[in-house]
Protein backbone atom coordinates (compact mmCIF):
# COMPACT_ATOMS: atom_id res chain seq x y z
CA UNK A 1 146.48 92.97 83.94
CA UNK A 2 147.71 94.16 87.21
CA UNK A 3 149.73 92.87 90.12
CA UNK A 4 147.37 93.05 93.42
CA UNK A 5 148.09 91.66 96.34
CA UNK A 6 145.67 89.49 98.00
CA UNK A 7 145.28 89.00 101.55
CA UNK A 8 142.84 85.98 102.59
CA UNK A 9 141.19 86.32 106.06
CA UNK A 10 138.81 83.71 107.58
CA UNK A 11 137.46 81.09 105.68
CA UNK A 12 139.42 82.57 102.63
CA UNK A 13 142.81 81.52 104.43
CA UNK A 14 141.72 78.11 104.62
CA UNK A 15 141.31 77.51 101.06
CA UNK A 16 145.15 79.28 100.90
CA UNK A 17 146.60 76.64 103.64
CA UNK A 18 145.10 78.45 106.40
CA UNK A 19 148.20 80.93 107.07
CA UNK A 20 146.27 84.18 106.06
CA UNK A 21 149.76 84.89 104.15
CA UNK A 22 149.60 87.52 101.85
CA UNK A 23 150.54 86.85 98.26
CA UNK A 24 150.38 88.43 94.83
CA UNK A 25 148.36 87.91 91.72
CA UNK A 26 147.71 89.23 88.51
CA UNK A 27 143.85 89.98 86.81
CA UNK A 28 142.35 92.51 85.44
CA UNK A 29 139.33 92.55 87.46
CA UNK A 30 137.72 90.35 90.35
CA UNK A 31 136.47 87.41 87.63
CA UNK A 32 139.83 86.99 86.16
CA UNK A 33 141.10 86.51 90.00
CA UNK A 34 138.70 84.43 90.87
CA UNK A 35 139.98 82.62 87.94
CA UNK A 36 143.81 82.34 88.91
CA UNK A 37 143.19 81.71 92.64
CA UNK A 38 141.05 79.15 91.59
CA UNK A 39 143.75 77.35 89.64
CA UNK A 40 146.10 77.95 93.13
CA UNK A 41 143.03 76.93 95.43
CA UNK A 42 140.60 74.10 93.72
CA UNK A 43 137.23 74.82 95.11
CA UNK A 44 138.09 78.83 96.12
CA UNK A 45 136.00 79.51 92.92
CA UNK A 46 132.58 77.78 93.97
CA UNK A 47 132.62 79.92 97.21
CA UNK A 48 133.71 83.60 95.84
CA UNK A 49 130.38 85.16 95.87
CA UNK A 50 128.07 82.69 97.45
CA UNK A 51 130.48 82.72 101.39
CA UNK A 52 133.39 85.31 100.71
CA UNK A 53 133.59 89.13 99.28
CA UNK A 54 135.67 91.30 98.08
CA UNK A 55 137.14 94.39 99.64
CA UNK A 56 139.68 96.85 97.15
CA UNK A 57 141.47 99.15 99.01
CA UNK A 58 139.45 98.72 102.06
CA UNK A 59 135.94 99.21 100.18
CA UNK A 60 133.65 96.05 99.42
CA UNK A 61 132.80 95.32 96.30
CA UNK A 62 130.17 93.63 94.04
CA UNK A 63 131.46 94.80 91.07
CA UNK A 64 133.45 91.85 89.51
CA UNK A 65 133.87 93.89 86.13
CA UNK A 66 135.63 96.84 87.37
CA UNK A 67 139.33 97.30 86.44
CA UNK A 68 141.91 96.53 89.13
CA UNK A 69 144.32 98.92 90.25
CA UNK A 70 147.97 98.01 89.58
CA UNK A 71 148.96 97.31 93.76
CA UNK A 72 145.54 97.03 94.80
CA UNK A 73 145.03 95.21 98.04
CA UNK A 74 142.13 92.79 97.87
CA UNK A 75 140.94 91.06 101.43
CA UNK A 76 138.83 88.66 101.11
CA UNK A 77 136.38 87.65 104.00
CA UNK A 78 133.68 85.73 104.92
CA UNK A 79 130.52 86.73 103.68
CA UNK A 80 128.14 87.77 106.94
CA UNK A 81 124.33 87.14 106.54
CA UNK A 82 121.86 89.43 108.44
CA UNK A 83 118.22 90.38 109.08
């Protein structure tokens, strides 16, 4: 596990009280976050994925399997559809 700190932007902060504070968590990658701020947010989980992404030190991610680095910054944001 690692200690990342998560900064929710958006529609993220709403789910977080709507601050945008920054706060720390610990997973081992992005479904074992999901996971905890889940438990902190009820209902965060059903929109990870489907209306907000990921970013790890400032590069978006898809990967939910890859390891998290120990301080890691993860932003979350609202997903943007295009065409």
């Amino acid at each position: 596990m690692s200690r990342v700190r998560i900064v929710p932007t958006g529609a993220a902060a709403e789910y977080f009280g709507g601050s945008g504070e920054e706060f720390d968590a610990e997973a081992g990658n992005l479904f074992q976050l999901v996971e905890v701020l889940d438990a902190r947010a009820p209902g965060f989980g059903d929109a990870a994925g489907v209306q907000l992404v990921f970013a790890v030190n400032g590069e978006v991610t898809e990967d939910w399997t890859a390891p998290l680095p120990e301080r890691a910054e993860v932003l979350i944001v609202t997903k943007i559809s295009g065409g």
